[in-house]
PDB file of N, CA and C in Angstrom:
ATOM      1  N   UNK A   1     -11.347  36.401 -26.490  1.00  0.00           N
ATOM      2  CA  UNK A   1     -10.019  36.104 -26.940  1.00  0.00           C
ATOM      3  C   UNK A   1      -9.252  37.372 -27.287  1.00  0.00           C
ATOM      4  N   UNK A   2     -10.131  38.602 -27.061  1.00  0.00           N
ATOM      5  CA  UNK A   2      -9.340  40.022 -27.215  1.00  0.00           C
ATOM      6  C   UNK A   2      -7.488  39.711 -26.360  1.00  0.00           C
ATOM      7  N   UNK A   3      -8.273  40.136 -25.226  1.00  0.00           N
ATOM      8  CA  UNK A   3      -6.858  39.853 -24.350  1.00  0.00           C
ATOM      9  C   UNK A   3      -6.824  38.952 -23.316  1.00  0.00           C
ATOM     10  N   UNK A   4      -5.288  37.974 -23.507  1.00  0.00           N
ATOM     11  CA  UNK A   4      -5.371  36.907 -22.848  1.00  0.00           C
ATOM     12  C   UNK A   4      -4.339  37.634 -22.178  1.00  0.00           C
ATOM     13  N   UNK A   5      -3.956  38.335 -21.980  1.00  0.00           N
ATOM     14  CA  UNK A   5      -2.646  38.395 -20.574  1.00  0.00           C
ATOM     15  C   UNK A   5      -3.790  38.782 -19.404  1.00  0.00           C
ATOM     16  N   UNK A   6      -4.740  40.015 -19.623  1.00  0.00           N
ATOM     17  CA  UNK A   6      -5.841  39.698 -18.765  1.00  0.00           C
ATOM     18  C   UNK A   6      -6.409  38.776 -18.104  1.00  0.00           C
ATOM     19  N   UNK A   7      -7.195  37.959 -18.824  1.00  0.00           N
ATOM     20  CA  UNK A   7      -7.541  37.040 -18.812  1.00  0.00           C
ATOM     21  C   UNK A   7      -7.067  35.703 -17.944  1.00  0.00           C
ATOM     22  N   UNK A   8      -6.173  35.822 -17.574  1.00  0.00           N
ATOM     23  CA  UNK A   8      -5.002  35.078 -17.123  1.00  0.00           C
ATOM     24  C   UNK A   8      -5.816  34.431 -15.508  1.00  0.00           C
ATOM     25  N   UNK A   9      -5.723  33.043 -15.036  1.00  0.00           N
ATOM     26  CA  UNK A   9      -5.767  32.518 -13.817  1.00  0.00           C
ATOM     27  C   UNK A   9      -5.037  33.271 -12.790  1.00  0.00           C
ATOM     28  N   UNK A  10      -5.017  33.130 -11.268  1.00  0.00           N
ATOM     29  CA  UNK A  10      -3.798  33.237 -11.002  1.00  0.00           C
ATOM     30  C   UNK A  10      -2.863  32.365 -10.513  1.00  0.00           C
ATOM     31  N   UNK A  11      -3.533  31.178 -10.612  1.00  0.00           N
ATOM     32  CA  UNK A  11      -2.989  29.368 -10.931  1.00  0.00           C
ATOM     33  C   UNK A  11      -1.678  30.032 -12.174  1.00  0.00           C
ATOM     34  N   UNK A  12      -2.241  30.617 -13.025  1.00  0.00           N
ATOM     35  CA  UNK A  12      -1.274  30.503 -13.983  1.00  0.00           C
ATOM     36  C   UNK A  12      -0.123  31.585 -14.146  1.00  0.00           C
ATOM     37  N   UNK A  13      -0.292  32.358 -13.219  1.00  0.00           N
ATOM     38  CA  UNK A  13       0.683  33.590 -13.030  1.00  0.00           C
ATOM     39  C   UNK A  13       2.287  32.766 -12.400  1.00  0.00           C
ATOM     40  N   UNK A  14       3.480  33.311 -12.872  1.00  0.00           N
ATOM     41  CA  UNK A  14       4.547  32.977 -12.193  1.00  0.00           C
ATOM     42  C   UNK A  14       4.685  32.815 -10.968  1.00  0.00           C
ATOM     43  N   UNK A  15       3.701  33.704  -9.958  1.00  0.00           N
ATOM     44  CA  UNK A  15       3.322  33.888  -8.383  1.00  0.00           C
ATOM     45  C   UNK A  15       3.425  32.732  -7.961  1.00  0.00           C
ATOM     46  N   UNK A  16       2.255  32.233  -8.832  1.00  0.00           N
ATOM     47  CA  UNK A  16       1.558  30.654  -7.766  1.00  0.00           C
ATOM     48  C   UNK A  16       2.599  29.857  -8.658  1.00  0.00           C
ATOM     49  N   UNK A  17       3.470  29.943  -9.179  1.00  0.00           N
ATOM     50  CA  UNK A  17       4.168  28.427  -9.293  1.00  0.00           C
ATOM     51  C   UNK A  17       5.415  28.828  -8.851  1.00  0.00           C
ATOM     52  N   UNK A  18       5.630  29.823  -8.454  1.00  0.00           N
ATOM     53  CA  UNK A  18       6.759  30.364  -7.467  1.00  0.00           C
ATOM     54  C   UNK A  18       6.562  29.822  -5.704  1.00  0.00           C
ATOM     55  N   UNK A  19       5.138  29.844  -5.658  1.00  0.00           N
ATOM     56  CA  UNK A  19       4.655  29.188  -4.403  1.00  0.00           C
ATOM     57  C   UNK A  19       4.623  27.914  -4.166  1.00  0.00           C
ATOM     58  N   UNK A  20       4.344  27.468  -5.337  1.00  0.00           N
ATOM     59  CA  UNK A  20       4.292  25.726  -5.714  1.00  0.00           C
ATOM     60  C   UNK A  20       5.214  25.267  -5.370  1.00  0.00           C
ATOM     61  N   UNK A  21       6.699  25.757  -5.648  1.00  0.00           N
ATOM     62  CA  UNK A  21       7.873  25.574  -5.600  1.00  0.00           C
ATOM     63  C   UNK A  21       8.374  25.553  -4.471  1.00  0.00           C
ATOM     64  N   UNK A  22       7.886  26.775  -3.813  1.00  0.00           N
ATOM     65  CA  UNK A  22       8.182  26.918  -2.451  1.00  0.00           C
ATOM     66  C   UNK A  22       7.701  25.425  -1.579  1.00  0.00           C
ATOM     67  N   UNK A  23       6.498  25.137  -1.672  1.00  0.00           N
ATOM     68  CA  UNK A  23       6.107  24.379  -0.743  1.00  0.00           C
ATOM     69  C   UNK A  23       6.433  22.866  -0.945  1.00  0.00           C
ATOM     70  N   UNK A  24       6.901  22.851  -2.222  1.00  0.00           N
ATOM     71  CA  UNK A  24       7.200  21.454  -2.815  1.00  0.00           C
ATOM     72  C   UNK A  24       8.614  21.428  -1.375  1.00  0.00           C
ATOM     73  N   UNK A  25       9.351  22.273  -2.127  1.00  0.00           N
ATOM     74  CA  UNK A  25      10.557  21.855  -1.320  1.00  0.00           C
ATOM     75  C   UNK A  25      10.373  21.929   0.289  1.00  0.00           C
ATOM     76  N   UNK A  26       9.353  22.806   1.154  1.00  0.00           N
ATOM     77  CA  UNK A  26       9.409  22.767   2.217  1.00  0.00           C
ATOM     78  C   UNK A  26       8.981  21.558   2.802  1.00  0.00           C
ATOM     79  N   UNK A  27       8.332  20.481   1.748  1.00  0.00           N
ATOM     80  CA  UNK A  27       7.372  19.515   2.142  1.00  0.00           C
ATOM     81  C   UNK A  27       8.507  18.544   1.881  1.00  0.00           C
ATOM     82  N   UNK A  28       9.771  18.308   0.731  1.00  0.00           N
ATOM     83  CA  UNK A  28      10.987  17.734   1.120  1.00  0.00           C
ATOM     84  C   UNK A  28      11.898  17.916   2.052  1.00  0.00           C
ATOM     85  N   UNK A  29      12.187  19.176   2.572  1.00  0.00           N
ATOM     86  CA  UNK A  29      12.932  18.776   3.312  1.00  0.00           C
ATOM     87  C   UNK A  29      12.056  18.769   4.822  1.00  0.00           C
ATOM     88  N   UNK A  30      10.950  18.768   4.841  1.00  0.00           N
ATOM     89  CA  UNK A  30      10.225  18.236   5.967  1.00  0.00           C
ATOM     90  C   UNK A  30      10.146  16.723   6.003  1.00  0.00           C
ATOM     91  N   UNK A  31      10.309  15.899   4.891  1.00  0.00           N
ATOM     92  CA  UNK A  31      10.319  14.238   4.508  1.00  0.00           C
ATOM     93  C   UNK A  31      11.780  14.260   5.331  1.00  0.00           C
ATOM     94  N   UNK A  32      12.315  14.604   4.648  1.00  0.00           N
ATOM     95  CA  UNK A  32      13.812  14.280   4.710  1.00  0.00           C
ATOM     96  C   UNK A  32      14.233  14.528   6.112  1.00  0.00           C
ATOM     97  N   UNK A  33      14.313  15.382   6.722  1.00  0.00           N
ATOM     98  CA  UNK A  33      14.424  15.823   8.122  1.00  0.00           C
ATOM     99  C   UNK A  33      13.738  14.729   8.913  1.00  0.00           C
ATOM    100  N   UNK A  34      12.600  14.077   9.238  1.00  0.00           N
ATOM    101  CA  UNK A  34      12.290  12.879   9.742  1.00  0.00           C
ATOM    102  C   UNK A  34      12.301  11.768   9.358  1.00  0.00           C
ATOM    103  N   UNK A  35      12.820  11.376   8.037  1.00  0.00           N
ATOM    104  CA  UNK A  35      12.867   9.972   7.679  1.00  0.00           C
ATOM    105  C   UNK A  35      14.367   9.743   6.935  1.00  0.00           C
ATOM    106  N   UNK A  36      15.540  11.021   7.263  1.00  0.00           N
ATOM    107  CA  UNK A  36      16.480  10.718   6.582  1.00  0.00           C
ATOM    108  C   UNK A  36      17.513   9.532   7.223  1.00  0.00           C
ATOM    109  N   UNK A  37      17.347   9.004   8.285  1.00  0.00           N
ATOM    110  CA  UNK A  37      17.636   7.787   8.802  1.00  0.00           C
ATOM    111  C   UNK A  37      17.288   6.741   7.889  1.00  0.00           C
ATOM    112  N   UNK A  38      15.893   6.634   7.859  1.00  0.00           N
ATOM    113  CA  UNK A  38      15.391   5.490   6.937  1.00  0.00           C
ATOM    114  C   UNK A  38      15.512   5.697   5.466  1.00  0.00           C
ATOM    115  N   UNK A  39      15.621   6.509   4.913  1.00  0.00           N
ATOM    116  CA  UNK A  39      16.068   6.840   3.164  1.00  0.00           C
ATOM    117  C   UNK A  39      17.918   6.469   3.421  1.00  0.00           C
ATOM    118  N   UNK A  40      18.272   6.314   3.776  1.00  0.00           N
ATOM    119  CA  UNK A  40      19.916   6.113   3.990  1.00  0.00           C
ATOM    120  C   UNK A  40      19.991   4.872   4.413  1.00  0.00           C
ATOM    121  N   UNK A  41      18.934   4.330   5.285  1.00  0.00           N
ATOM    122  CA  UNK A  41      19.615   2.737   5.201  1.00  0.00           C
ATOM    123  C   UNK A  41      18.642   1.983   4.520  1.00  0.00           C
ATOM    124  N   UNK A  42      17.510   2.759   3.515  1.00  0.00           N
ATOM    125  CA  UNK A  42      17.002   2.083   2.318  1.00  0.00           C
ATOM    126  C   UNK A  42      18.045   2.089   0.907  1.00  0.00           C
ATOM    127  N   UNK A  43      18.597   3.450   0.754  1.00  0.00           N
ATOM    128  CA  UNK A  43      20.026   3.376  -0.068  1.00  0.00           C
ATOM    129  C   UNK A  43      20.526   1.926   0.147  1.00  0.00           C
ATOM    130  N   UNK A  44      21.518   1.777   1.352  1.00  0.00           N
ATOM    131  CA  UNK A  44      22.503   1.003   2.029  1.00  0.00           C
ATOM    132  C   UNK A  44      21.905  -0.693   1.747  1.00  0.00           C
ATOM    133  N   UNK A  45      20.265  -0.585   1.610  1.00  0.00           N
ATOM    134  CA  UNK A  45      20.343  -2.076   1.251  1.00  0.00           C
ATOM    135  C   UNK A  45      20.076  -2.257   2.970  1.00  0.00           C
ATOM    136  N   UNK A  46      20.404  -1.947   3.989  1.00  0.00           N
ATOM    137  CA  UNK A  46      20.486  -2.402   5.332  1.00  0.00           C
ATOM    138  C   UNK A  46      18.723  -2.782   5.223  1.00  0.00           C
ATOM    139  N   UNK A  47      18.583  -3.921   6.965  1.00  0.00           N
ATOM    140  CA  UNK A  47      17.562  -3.820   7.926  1.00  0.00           C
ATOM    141  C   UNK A  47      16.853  -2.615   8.327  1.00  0.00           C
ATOM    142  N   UNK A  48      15.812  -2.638   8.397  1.00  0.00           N
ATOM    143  CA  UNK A  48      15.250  -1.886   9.176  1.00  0.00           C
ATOM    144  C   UNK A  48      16.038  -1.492  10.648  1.00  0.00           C
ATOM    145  N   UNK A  49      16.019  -0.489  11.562  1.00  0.00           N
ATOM    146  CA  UNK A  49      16.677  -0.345  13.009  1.00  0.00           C
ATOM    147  C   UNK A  49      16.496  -1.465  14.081  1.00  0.00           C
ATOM    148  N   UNK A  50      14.736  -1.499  13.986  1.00  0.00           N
ATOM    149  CA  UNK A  50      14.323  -2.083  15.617  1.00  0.00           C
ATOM    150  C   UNK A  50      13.022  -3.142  14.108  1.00  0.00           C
ATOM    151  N   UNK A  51      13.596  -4.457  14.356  1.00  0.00           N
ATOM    152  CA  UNK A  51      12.464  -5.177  13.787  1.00  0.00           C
ATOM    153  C   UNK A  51      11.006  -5.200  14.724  1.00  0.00           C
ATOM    154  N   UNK A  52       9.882  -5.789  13.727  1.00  0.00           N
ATOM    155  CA  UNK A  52       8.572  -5.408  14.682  1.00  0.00           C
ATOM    156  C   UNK A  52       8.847  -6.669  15.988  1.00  0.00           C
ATOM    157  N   UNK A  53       8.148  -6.304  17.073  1.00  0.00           N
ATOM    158  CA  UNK A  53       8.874  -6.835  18.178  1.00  0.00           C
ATOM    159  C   UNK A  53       7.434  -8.112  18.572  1.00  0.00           C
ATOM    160  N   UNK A  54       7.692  -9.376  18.628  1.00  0.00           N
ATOM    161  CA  UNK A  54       7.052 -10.457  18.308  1.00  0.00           C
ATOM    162  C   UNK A  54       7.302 -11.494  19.492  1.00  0.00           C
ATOM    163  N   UNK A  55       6.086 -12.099  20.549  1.00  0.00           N
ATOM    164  CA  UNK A  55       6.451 -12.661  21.553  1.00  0.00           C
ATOM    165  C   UNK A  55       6.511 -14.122  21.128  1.00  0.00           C
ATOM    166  N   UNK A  56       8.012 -14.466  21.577  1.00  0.00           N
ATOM    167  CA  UNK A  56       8.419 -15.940  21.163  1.00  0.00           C
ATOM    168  C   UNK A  56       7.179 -16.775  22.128  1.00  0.00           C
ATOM    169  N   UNK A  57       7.061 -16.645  23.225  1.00  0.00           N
ATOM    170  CA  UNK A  57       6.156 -17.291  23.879  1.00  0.00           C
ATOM    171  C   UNK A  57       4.822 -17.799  23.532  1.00  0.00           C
ATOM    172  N   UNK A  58       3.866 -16.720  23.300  1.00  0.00           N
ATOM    173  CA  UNK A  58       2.772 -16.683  22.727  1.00  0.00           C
ATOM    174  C   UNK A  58       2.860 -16.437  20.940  1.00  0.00           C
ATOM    175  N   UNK A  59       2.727 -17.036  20.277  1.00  0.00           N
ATOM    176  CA  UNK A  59       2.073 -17.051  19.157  1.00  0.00           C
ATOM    177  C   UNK A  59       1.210 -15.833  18.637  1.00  0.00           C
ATOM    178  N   UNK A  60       1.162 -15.167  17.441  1.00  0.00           N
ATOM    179  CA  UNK A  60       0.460 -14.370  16.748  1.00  0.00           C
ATOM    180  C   UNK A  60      -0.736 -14.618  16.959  1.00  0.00           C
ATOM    181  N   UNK A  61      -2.116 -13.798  17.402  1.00  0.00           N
ATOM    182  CA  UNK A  61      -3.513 -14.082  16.691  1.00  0.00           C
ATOM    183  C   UNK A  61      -3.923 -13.350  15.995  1.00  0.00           C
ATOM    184  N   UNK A  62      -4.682 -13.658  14.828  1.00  0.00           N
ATOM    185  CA  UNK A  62      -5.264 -12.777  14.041  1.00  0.00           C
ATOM    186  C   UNK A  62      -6.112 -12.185  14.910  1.00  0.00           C
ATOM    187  N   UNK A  63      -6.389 -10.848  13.663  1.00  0.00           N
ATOM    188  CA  UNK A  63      -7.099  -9.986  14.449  1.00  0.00           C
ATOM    189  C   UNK A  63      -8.511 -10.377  14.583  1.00  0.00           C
ATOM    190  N   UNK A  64      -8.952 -11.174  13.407  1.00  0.00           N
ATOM    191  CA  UNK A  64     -10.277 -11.819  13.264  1.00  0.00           C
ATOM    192  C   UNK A  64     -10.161 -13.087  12.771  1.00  0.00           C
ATOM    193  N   UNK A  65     -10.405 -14.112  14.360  1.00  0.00           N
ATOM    194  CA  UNK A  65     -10.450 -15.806  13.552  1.00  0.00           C
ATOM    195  C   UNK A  65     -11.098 -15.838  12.263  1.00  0.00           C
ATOM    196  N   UNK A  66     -12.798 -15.297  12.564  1.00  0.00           N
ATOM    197  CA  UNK A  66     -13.641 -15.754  11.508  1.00  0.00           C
ATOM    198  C   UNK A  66     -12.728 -15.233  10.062  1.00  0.00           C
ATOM    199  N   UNK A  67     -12.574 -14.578   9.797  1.00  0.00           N
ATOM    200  CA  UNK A  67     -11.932 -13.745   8.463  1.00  0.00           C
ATOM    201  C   UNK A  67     -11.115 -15.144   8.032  1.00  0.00           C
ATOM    202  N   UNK A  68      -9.863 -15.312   9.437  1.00  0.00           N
ATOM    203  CA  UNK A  68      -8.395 -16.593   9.206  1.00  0.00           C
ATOM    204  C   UNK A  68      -9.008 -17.717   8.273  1.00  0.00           C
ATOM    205  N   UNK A  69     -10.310 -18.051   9.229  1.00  0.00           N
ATOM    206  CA  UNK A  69     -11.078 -19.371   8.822  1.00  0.00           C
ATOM    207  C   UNK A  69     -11.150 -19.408   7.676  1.00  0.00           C
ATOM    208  N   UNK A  70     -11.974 -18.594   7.073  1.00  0.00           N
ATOM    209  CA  UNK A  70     -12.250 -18.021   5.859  1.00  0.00           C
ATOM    210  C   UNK A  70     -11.361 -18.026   4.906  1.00  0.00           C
ATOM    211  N   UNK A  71     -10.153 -17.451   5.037  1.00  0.00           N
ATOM    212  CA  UNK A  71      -9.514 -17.520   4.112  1.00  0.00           C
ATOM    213  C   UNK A  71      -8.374 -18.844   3.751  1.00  0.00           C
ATOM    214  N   UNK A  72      -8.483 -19.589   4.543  1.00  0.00           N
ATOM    215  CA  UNK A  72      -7.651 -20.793   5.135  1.00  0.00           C
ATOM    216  C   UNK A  72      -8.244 -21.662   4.061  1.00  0.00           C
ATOM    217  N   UNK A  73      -9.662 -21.360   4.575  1.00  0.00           N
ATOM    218  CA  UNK A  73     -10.305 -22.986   3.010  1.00  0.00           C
ATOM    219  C   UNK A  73     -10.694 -22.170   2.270  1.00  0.00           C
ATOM    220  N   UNK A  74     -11.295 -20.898   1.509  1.00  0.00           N
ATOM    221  CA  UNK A  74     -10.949 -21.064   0.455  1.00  0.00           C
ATOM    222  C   UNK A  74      -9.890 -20.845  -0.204  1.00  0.00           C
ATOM    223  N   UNK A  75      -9.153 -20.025   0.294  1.00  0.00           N
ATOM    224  CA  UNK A  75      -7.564 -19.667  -0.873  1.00  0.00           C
ATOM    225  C   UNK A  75      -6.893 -21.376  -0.268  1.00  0.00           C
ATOM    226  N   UNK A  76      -7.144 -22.018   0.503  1.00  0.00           N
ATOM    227  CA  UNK A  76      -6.925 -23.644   0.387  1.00  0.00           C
ATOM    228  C   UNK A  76      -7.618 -24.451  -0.957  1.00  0.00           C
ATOM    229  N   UNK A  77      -8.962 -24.080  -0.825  1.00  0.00           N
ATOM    230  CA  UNK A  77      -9.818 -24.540  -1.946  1.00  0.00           C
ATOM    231  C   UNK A  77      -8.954 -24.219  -3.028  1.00  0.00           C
ATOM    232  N   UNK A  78      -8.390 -23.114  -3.470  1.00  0.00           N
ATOM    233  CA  UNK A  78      -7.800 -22.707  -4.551  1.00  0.00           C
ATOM    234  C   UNK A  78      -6.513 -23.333  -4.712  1.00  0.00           C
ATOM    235  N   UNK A  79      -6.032 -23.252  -3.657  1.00  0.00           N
ATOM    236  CA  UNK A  79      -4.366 -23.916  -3.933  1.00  0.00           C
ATOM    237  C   UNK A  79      -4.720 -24.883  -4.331  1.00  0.00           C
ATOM    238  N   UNK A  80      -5.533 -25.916  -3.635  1.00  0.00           N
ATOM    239  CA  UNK A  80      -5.942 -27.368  -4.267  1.00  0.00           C
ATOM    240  C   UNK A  80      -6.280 -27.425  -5.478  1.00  0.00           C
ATOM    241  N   UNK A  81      -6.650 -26.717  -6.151  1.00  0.00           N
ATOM    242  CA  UNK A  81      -7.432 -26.679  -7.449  1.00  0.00           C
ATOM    243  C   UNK A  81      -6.253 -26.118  -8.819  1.00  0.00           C
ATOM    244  N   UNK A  82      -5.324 -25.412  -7.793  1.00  0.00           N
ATOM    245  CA  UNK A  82      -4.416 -24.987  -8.815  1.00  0.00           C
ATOM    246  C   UNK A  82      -3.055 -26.560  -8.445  1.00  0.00           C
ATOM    247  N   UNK A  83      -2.903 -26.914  -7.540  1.00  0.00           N
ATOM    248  CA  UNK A  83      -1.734 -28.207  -7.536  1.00  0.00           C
ATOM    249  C   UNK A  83      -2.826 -29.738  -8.396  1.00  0.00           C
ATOM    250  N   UNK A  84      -4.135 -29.793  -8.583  1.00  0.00           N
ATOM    251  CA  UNK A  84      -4.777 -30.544  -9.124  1.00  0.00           C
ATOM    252  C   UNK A  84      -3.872 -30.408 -10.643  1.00  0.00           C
ATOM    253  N   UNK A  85      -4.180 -29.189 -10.955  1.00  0.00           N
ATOM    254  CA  UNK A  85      -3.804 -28.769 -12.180  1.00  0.00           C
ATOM    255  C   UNK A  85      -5.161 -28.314 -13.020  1.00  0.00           C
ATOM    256  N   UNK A  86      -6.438 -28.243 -12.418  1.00  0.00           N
ATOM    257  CA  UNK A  86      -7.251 -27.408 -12.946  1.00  0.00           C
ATOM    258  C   UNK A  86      -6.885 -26.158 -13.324  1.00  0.00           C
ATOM    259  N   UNK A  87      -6.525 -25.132 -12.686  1.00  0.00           N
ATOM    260  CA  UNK A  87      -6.346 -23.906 -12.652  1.00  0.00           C
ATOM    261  C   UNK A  87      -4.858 -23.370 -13.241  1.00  0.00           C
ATOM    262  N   UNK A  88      -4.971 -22.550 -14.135  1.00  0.00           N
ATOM    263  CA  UNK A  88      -3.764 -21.846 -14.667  1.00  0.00           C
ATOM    264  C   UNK A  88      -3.472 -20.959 -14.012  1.00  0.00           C
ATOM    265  N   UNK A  89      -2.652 -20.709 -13.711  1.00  0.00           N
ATOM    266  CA  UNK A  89      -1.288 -19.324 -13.670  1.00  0.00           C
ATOM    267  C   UNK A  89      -2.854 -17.796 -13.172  1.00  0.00           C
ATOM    268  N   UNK A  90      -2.917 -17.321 -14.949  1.00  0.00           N
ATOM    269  CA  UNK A  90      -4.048 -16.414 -14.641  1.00  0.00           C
ATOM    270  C   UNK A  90      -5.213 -16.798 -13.854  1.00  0.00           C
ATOM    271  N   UNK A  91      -6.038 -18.075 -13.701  1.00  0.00           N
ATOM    272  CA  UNK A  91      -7.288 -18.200 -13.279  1.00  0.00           C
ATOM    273  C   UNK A  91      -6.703 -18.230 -11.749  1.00  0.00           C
ATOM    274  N   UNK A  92      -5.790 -18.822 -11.494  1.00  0.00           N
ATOM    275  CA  UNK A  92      -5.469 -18.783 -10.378  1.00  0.00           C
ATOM    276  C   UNK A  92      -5.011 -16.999  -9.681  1.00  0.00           C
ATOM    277  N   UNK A  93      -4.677 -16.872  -9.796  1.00  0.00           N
ATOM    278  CA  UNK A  93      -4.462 -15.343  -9.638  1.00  0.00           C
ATOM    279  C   UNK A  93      -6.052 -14.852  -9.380  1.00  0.00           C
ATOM    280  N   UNK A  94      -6.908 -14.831 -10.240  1.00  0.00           N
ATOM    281  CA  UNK A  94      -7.973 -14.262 -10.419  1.00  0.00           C
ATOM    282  C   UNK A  94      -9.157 -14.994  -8.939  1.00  0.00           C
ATOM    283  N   UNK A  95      -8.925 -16.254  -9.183  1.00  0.00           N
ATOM    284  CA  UNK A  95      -9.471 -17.080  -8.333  1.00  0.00           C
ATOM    285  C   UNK A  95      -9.641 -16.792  -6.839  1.00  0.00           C
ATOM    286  N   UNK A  96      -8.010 -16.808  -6.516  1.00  0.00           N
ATOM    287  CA  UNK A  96      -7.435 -16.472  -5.266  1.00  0.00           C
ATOM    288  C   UNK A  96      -7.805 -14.972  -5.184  1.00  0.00           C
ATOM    289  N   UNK A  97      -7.612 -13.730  -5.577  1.00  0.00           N
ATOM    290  CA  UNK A  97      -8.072 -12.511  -5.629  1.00  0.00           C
ATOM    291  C   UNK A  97      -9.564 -12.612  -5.109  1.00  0.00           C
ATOM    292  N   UNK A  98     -10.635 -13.207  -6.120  1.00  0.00           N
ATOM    293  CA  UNK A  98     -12.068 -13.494  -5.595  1.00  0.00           C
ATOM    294  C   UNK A  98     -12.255 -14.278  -4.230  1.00  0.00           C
ATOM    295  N   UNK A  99     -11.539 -14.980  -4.264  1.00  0.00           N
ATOM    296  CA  UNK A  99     -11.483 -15.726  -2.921  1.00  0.00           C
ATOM    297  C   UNK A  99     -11.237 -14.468  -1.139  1.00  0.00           C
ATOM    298  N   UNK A 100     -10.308 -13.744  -1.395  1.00  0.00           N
ATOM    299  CA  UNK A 100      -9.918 -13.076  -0.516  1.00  0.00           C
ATOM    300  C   UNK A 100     -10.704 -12.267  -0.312  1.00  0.00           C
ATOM    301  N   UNK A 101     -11.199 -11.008  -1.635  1.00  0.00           N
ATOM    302  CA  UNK A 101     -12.476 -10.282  -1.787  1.00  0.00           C
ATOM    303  C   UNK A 101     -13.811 -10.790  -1.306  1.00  0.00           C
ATOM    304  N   UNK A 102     -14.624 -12.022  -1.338  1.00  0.00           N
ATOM    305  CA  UNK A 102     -15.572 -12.862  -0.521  1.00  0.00           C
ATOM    306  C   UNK A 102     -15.186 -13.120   1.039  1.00  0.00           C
ATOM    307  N   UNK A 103     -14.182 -13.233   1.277  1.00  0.00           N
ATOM    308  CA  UNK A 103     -13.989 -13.432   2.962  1.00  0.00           C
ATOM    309  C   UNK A 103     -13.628 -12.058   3.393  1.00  0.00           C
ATOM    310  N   UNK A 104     -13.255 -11.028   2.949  1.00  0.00           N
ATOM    311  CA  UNK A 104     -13.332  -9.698   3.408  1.00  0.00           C
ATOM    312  C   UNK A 104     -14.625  -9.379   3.663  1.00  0.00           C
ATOM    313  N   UNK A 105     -14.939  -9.678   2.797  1.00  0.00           N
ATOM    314  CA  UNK A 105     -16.750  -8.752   2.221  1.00  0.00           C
ATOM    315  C   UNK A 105     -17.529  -9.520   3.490  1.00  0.00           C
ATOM    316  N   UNK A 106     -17.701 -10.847   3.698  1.00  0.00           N
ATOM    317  CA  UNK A 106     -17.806 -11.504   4.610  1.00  0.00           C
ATOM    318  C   UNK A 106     -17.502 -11.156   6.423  1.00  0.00           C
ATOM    319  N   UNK A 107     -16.442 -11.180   6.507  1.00  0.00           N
ATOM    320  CA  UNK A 107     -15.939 -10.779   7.565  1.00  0.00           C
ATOM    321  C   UNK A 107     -14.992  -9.813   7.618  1.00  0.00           C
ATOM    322  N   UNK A 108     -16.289  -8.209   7.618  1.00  0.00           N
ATOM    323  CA  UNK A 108     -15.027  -7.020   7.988  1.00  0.00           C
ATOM    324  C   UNK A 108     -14.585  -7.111   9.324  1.00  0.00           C
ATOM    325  N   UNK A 109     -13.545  -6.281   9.376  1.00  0.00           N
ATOM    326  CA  UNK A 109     -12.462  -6.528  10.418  1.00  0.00           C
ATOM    327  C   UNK A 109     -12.764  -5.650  11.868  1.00  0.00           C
ATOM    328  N   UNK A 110     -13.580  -4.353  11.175  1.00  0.00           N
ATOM    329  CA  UNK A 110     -14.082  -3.550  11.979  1.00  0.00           C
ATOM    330  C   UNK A 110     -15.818  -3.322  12.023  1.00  0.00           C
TER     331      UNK A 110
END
């Protein structure tokens, strides 16, 4: 504890938070430069540009039936149990959470 200016990081020298600084901002206006389209019509409240593009013809498939199945009856099981009126507000929340976590765990995707 003789001498602390010695002692010193160089994390903690003016240098490196002169650098910090530097890169903070190079790393904004690197955001900004490719996404300042989309930060301006997130301002604006607008749509997205090009919505995700979806064939009226054919129907969506999941990426994994077994998983769909899965989660179809039990977070079904649960809805039922919460319109019974067994289940409150929180248990339900909690319920449905466990429910989704078991059919993941069940059927990963990859």
């Amino acid at each position: 504890m003789a001498d602390t200016a010695q002692s010193k990081n160089f994390l903690d020298k003016p240098v490196a938070r002169g650098i910090a600084l530097l890169l903070a901002v190079a790393l904004g206006a690197v955001l900004w430069m490719n996404y300042e389209n989309d930060f301006r019509r997130l301002m604006a409240g607008q749509q997205m540009a090009s919505p995700p593009v979806v064939s009226s013809s054919e129907p969506a498939k999941p990426a994994n039936p077994a998983l769909q199945a899965c989660l179809d009856q039990r977070v079904g099981d649960v809805d039922a149990m919460k319109s019974e009126g067994i289940l409150n507000d929180a248990q339900y929340a909690a319920f449905r959470a466990r429910a989704e976590e078991l059919c993941r765990q069940q059927n990963p995707t990859s």
